[in-house]
C-alpha atoms as a PDB file:
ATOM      1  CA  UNK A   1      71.998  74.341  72.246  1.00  0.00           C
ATOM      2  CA  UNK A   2      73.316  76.269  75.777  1.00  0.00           C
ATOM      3  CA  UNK A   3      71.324  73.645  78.486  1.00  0.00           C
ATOM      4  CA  UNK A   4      72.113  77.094  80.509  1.00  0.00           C
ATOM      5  CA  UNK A   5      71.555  80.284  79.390  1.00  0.00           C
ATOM      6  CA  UNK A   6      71.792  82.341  82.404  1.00  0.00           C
ATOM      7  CA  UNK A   7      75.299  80.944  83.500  1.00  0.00           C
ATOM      8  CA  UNK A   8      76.426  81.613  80.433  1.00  0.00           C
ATOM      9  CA  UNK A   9      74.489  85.037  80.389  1.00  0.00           C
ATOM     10  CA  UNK A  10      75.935  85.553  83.855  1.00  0.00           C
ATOM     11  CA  UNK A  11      79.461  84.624  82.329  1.00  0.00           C
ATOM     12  CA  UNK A  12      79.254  87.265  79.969  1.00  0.00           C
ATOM     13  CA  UNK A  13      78.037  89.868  81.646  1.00  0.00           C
ATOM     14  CA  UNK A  14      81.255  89.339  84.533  1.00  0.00           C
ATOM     15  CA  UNK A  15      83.596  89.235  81.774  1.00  0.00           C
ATOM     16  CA  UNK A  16      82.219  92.757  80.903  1.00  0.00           C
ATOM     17  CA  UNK A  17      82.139  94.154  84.174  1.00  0.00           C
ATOM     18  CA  UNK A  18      85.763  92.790  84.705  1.00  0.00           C
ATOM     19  CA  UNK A  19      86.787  94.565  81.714  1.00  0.00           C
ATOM     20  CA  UNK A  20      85.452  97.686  82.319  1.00  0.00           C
ATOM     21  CA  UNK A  21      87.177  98.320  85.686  1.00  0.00           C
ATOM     22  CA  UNK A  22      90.604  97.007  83.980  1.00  0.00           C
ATOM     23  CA  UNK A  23      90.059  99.626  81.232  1.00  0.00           C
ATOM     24  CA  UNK A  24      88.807 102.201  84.026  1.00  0.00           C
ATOM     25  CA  UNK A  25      92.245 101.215  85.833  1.00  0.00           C
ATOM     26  CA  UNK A  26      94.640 101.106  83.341  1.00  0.00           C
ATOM     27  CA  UNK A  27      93.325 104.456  81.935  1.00  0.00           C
ATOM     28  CA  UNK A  28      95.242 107.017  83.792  1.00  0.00           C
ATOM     29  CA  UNK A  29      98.563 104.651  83.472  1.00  0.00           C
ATOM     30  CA  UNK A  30      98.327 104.890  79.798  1.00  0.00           C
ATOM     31  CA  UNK A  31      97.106 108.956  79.730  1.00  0.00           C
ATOM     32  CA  UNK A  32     100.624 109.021  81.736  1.00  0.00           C
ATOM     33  CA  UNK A  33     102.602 107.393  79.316  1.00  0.00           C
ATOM     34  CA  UNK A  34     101.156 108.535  76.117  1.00  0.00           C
ATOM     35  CA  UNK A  35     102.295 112.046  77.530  1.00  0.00           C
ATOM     36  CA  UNK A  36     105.454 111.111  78.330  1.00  0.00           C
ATOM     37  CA  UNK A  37     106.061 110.416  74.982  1.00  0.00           C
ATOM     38  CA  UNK A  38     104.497 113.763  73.288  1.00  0.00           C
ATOM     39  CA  UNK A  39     106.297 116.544  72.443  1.00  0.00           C
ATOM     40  CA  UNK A  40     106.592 119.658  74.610  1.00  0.00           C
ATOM     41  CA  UNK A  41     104.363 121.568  72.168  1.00  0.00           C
ATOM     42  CA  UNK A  42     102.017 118.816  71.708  1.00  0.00           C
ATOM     43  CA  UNK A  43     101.780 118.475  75.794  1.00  0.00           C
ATOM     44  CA  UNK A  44     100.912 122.644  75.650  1.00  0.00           C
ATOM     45  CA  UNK A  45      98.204 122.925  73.309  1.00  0.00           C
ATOM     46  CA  UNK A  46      94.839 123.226  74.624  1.00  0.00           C
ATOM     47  CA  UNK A  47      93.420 119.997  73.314  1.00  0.00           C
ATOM     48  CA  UNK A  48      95.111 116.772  72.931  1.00  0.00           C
ATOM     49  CA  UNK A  49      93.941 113.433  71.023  1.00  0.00           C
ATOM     50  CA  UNK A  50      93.768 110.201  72.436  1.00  0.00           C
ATOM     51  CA  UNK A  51      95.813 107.983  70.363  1.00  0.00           C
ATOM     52  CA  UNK A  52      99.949 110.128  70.399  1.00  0.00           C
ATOM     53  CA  UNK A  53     101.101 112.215  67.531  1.00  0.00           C
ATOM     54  CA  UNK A  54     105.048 112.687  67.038  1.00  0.00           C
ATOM     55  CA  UNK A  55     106.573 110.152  69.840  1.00  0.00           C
ATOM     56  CA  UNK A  56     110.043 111.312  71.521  1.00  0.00           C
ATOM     57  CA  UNK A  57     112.122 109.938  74.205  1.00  0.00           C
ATOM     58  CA  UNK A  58     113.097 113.501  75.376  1.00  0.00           C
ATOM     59  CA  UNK A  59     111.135 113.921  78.322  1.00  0.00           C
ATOM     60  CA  UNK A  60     113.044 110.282  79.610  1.00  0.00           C
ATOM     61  CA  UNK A  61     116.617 111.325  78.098  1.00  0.00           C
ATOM     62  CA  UNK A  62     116.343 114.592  80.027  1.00  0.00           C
ATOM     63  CA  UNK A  63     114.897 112.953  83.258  1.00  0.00           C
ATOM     64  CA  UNK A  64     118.369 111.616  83.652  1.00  0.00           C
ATOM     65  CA  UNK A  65     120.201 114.233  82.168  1.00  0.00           C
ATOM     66  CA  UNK A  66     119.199 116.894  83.665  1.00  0.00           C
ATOM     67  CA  UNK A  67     117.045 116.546  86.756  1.00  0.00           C
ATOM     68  CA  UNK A  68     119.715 113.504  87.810  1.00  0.00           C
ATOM     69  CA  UNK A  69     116.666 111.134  88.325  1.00  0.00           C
ATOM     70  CA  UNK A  70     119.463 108.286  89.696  1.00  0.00           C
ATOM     71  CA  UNK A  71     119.769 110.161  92.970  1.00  0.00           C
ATOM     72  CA  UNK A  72     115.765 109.799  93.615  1.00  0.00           C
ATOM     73  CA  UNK A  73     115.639 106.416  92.478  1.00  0.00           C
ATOM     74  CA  UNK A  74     118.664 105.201  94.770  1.00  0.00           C
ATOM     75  CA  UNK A  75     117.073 107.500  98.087  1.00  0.00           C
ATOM     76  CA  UNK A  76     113.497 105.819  97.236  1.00  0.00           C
ATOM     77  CA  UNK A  77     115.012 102.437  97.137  1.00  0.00           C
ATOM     78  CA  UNK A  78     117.213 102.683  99.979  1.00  0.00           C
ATOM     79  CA  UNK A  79     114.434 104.253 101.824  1.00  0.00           C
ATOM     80  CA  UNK A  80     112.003 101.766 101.319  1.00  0.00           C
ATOM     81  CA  UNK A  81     114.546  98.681 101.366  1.00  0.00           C
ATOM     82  CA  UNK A  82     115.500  99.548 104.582  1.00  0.00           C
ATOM     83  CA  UNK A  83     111.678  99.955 105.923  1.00  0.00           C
ATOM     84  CA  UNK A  84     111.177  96.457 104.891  1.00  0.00           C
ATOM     85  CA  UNK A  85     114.063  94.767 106.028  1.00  0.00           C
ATOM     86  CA  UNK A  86     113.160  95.672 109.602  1.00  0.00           C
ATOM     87  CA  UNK A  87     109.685  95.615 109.168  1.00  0.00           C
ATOM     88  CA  UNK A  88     109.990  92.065 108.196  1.00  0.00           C
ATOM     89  CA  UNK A  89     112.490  91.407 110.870  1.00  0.00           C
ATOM     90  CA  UNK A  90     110.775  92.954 113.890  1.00  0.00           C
ATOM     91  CA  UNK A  91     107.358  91.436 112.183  1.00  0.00           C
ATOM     92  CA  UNK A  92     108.702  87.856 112.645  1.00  0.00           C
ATOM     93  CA  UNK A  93     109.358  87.863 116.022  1.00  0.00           C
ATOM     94  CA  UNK A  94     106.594  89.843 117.202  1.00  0.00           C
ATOM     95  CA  UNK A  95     104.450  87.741 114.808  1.00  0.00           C
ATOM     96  CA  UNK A  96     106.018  84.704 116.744  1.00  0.00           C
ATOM     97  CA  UNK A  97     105.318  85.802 120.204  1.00  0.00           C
ATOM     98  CA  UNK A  98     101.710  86.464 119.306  1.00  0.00           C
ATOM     99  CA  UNK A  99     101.060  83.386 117.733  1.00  0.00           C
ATOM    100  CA  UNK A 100     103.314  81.048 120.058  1.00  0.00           C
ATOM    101  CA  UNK A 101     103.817  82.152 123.571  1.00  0.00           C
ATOM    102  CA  UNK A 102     100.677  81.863 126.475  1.00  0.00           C
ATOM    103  CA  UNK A 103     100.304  85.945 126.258  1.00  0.00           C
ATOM    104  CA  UNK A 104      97.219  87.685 127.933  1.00  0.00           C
ATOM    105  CA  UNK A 105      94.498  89.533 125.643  1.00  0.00           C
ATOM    106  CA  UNK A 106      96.458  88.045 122.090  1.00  0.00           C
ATOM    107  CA  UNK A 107      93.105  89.268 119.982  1.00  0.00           C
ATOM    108  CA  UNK A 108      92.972  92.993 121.495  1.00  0.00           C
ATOM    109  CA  UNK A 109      96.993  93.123 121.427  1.00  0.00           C
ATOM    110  CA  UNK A 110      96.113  92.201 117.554  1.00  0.00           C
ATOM    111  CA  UNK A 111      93.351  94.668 117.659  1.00  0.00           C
ATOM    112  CA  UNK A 112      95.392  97.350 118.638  1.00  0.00           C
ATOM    113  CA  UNK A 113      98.309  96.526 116.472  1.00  0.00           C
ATOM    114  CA  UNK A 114      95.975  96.727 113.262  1.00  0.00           C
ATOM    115  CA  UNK A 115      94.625 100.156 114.962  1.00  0.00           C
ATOM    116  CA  UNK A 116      97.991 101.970 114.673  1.00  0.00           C
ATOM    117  CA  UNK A 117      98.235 101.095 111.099  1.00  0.00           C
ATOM    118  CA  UNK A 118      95.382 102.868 110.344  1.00  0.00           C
ATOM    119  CA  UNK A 119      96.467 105.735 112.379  1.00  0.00           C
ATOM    120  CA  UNK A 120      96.213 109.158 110.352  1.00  0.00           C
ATOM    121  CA  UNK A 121     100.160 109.923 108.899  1.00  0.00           C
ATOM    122  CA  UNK A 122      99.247 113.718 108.286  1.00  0.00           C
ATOM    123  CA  UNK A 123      98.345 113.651 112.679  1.00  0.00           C
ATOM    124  CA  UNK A 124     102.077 111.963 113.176  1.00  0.00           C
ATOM    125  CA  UNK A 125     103.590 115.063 111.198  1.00  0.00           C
ATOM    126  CA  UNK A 126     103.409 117.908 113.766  1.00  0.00           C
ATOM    127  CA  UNK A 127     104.653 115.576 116.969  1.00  0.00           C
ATOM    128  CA  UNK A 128     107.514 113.694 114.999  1.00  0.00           C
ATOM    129  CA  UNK A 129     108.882 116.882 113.007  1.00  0.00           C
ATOM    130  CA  UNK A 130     109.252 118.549 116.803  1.00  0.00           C
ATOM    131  CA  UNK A 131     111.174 115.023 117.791  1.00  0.00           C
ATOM    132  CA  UNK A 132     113.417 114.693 114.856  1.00  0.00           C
ATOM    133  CA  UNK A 133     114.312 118.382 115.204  1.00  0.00           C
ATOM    134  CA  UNK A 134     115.659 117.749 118.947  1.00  0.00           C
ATOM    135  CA  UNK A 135     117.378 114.632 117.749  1.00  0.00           C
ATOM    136  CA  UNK A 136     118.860 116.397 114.992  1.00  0.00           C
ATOM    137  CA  UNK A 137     117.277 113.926 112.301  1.00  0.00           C
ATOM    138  CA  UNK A 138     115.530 116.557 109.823  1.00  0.00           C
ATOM    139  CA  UNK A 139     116.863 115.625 106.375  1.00  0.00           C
ATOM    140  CA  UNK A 140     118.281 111.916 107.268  1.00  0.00           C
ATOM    141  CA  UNK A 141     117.139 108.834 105.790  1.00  0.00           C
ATOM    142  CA  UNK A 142     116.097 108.007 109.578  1.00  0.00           C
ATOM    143  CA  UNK A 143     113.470 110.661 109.639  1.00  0.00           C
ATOM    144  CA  UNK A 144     111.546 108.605 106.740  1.00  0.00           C
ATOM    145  CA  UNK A 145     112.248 105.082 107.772  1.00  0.00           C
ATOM    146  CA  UNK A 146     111.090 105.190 111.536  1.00  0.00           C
ATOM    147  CA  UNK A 147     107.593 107.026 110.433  1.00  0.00           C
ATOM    148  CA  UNK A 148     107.463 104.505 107.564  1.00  0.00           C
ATOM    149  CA  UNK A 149     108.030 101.401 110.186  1.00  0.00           C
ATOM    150  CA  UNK A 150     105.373 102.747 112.251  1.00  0.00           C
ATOM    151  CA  UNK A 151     103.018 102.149 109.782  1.00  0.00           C
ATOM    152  CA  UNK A 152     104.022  98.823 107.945  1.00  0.00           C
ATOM    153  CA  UNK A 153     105.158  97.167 111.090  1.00  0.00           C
ATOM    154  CA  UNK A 154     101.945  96.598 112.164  1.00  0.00           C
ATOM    155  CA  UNK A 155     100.560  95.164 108.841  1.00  0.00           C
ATOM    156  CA  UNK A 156     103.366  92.828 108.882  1.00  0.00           C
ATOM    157  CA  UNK A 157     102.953  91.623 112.486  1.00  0.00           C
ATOM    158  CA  UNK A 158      99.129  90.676 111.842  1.00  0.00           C
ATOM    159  CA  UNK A 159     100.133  88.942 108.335  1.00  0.00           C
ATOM    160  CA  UNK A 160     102.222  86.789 109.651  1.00  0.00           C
ATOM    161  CA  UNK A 161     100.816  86.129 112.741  1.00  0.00           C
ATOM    162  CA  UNK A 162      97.967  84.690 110.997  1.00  0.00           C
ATOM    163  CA  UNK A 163     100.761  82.738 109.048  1.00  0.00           C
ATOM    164  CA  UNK A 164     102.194  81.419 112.311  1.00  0.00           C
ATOM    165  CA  UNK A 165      99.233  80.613 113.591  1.00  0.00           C
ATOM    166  CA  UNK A 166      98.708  77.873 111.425  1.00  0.00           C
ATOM    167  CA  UNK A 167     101.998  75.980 111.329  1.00  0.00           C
ATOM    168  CA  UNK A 168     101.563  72.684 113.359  1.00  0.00           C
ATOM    169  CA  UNK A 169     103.273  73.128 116.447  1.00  0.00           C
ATOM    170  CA  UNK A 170     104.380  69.325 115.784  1.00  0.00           C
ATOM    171  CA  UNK A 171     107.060  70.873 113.592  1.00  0.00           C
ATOM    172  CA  UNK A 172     108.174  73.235 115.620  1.00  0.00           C
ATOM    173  CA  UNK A 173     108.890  71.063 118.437  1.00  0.00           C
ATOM    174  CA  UNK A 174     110.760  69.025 116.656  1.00  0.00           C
ATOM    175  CA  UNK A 175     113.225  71.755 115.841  1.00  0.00           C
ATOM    176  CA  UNK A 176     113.518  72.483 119.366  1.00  0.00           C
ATOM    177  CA  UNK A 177     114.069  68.816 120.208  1.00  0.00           C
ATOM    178  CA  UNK A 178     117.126  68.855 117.682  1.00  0.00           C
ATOM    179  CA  UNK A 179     118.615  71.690 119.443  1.00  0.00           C
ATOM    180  CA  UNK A 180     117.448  74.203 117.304  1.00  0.00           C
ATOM    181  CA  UNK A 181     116.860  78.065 119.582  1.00  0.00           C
ATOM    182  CA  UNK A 182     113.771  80.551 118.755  1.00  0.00           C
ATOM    183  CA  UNK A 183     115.905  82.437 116.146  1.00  0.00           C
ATOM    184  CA  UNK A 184     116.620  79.246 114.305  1.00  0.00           C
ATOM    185  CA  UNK A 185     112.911  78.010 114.613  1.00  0.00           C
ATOM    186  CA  UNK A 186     111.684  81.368 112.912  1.00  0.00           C
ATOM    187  CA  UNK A 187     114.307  81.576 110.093  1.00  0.00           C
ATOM    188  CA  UNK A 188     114.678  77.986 109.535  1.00  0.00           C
ATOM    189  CA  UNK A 189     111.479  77.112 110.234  1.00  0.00           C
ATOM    190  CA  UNK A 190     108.583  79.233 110.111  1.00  0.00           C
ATOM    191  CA  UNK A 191     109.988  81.368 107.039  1.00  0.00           C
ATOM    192  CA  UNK A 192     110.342  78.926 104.747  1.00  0.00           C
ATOM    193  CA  UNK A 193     106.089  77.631 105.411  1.00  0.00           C
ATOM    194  CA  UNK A 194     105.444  81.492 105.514  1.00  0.00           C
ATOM    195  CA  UNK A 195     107.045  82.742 102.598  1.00  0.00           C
ATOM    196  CA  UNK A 196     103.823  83.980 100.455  1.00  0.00           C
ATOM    197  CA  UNK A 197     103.116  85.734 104.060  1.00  0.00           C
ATOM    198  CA  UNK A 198     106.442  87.395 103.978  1.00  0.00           C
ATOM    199  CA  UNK A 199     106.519  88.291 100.355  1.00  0.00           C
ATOM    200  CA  UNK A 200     103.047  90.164 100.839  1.00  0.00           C
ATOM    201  CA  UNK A 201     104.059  92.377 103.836  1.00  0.00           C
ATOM    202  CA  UNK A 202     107.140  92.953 102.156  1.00  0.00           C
ATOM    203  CA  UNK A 203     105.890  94.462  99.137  1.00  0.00           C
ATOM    204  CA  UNK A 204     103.040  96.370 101.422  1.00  0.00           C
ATOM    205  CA  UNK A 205     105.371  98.173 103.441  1.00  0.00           C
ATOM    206  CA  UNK A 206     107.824  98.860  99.983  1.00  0.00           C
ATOM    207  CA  UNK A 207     104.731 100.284  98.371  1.00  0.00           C
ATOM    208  CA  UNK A 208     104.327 102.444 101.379  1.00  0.00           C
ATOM    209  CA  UNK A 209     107.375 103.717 101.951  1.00  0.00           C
ATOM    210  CA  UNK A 210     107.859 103.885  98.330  1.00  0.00           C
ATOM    211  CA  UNK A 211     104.755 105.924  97.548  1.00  0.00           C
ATOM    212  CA  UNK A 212     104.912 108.761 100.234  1.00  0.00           C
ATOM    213  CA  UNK A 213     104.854 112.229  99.620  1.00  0.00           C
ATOM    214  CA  UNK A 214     103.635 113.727 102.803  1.00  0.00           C
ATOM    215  CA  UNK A 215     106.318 112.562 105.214  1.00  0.00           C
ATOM    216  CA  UNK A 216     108.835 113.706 102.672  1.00  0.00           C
ATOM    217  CA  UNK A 217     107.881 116.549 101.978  1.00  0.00           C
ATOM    218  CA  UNK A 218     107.718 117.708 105.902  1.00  0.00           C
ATOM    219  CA  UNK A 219     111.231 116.076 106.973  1.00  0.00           C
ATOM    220  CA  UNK A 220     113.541 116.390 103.659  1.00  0.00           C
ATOM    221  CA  UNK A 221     115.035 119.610 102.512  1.00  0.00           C
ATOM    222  CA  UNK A 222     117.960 119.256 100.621  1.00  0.00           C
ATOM    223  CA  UNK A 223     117.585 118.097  96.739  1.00  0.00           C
ATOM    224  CA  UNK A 224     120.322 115.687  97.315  1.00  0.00           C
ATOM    225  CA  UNK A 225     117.960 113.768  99.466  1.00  0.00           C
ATOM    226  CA  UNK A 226     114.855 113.795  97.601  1.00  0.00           C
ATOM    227  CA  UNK A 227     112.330 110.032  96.886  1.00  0.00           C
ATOM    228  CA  UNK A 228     110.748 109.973  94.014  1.00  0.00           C
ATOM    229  CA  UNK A 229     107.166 111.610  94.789  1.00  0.00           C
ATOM    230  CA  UNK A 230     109.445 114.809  96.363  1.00  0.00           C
ATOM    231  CA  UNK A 231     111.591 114.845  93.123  1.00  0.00           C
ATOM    232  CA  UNK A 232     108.576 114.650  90.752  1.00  0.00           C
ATOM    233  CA  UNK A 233     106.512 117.813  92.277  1.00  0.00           C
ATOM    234  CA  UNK A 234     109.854 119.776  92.512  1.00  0.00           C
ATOM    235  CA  UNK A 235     110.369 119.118  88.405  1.00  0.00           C
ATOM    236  CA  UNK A 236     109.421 123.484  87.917  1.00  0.00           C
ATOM    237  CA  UNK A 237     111.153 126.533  87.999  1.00  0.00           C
ATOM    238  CA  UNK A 238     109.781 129.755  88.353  1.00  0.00           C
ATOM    239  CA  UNK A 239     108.145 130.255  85.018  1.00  0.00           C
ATOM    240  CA  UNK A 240     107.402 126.438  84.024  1.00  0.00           C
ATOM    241  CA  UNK A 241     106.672 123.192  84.875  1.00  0.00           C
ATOM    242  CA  UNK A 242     108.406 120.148  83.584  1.00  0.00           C
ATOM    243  CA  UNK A 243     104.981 118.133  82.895  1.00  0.00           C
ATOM    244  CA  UNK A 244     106.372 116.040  79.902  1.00  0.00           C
ATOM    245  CA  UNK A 245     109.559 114.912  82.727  1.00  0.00           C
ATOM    246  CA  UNK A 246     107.041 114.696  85.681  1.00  0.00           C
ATOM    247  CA  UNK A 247     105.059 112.323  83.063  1.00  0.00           C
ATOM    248  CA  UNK A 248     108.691 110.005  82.338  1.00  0.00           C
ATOM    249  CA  UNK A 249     109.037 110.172  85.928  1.00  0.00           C
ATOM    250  CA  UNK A 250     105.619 108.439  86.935  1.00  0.00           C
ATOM    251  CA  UNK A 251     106.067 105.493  84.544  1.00  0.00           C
ATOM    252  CA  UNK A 252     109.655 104.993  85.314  1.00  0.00           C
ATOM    253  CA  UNK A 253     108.615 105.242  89.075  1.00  0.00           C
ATOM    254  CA  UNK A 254     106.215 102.770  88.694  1.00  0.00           C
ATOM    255  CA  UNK A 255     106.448 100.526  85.745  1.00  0.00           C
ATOM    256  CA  UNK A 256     109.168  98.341  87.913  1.00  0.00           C
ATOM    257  CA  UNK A 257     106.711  98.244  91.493  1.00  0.00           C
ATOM    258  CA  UNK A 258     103.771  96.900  89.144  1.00  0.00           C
ATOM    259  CA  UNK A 259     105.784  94.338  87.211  1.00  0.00           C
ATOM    260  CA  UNK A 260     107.104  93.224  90.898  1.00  0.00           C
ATOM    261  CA  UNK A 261     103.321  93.154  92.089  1.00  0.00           C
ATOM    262  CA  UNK A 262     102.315  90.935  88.889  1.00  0.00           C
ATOM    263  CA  UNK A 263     105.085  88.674  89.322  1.00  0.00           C
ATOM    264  CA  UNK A 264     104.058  88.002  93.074  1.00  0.00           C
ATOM    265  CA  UNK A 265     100.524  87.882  92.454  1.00  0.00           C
ATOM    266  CA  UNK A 266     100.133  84.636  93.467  1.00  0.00           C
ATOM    267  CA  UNK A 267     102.119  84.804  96.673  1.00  0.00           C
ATOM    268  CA  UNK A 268      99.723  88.325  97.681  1.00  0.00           C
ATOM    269  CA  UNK A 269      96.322  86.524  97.314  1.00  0.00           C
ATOM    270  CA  UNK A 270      98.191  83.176  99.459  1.00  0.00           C
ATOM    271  CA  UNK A 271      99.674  85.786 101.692  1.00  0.00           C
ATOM    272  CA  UNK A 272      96.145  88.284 102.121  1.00  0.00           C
ATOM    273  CA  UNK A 273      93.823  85.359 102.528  1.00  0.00           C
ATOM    274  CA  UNK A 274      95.836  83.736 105.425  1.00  0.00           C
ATOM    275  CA  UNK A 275      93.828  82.503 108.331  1.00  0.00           C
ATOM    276  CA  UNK A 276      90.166  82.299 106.318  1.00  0.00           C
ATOM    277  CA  UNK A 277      90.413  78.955 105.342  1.00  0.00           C
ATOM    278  CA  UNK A 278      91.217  76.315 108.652  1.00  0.00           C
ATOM    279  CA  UNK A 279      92.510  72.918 107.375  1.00  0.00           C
END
C-alpha cells in the first residue's frame, strides 16, 4: 500500500502536464513534416487527415534540385558562424574586464548591456539600412553579421561574466605568476572552467542569427545571397506557392539546430543557471 498518495498523485499529475506541453510542442514540428512528405495534390485538397496518405520525397529531391537549397544553407551557416565566432570572442574579453578589473558601476554597465539585447530589431531597421547604404554594404554578408552581433554580443558578455565571476582568482594568479599574459589567462584558463558558458551563448547567438527573417529581408536582394528564412518565403512564382518545398525546407532547416540543442542540453541548463548557486 502507497504510505503517500498525494506524492504519488502529485507525480502523476506532473508527468501529465509535462506531456501535454511536449505533445503541444512537438505538434506543429510534426504537422511540418507530415506535409513535407504528402503529395502536391494531397497538400491542395481542402481537408487533410492527420496520420499521411501516399509519402514522397519530392518536395526534398526538388528543394535541391531546383530551388538550389545548398546556396541558403551555406549563406545561413556562414552567416551565423561568423556572428558567433566574434560574439564569443569579443564576449570573453569584455566578459573578463567586467568580472576582473576594479571598473566603476560593473552592475549598471551589466544592466545596460542586457538592455541592448532586448532592444527592438524591427527599430534598428530604418537607421542601419540608411548606414549600410552610405557604406555601400546592402546585400553583403556584413550587413547581417554586425546587426546580428549587436544583439548576441550582449547575451554573451552577461553569460560569461557570470561564468568569470566565479573562477577563484587563486587560479588565475597563478597563471600570471608563470608568465602567462591576459590573452593566455582567458583562452587557457578561463575557457576551459567556462566551457558550458561558452557553448550556451554560442548556440544563442547561432539560433539568432540563424533564425532571422526581418534583417534579411530589409538588407539582402540578390537570390544568390539569400539565409534560409529569405529563401523559404521566396519558394512562389506568380501563380503558386511551393508549400510542399517550403514544408522540406523547415525540417531540413531545423532538424540539424534541434539535434545540436539536444546534444548540448546539459551544457545550456550549466551554462543558463550560472551565478544562482554560490559555492
Amino acid at each position: 500500500m502507497n504510505k503517500h498518495p498525494r506524492r504519488t498523485g502529485g507525480k502523476v499529475l506532473f508527468s501529465i502536464i509535462v506531456t501535454v506541453i511536449v505533445v503541444y510542442s512537438l505538434l506543429p514540428f510534426y504537422w511540418i513534416l507530415k506535409s513535407s512528405l504528402e503529395t502536391s495534390s494531397a497538400l491542395n485538397q481542402a481537408t487533410t487527415s492527420f496520420w499521411p496518405g501516399q509519402i514522397t520525397l519530392t518536395h526534398y529531391v526538388a528543394l535541391f534540385a531546383t530551388e538550389n537549397f545548398w546556396r541558403p544553407l551555406l549563406n545561413s551557416v556562414f552567416v551565423a558562424g561568423m556572428t558567433t565566432l566574434l560574439s564569443v570572442l569579443l564576449g570573453s574579453l569584455a566578459a573578463y574586464a567586467l568580472a576582473r578589473m576594479p571598473i566603476k558601476g560593473k552592475a549598471a554597465v551589466l544592466g545596460f548591456v542586457l538592455l541592448v539585447s532586448f532592444f527592438p530589431q524591427i527599430a534598428m531597421v530604418g537607421p542601419l539600412f540608411l548606414v549600410f547604404r552610405q557604406l555601400h554594404w546592402l546585400n553583403t554578408y556584413q550587413s547581417l553579421i554586425f546587426p546580428y552581433l549587436i544583439l548576441s554580443l550582449p547575451i554573451t558578455t552577461w553569460i560569461l561574466t557570470a561564468f568569470f565571476q566565479q573562477i577563484p582568482k587563486d587560479i588565475e594568479e597563478a597563471a600570471m605568476v608563470d608568465g602567462a599574459s591576459i590573452a593566455q589567462t582567458i583562452w587557457q584558463v578561463f575557457a576551459p572552467i567556462a566551457a558550458p558558458g561558452i557553448f550556451t551563448a554560442a548556440i544563442l547567438g547561432f539560433l539568432l542569427a540563424w533564425n532571422d527573417l526581418l534583417f534579411a529581408l530589409s538588407f539582402l536582394q540578390s537570390p544568390n545571397m539569400f539565409t534560409v528564412p529569405l529563401a523559404l518565403v521566396n519558394f512562389r512564382n506568380a501563380y503558386y506557392v511551393h508549400y510542399g518545398q517550403i514544408y522540406a525546407g523547415v525540417v531540413v532547416a531545423s532538424v540539424p539546430i534541434a539535434l545540436v540543442v539536444l546534444f548540448l542540453q546539459r551544457r545550456i541548463e550549466s551554462g543558463l543557471t550560472a551565478g544562482s548557486i554560490k559555492g
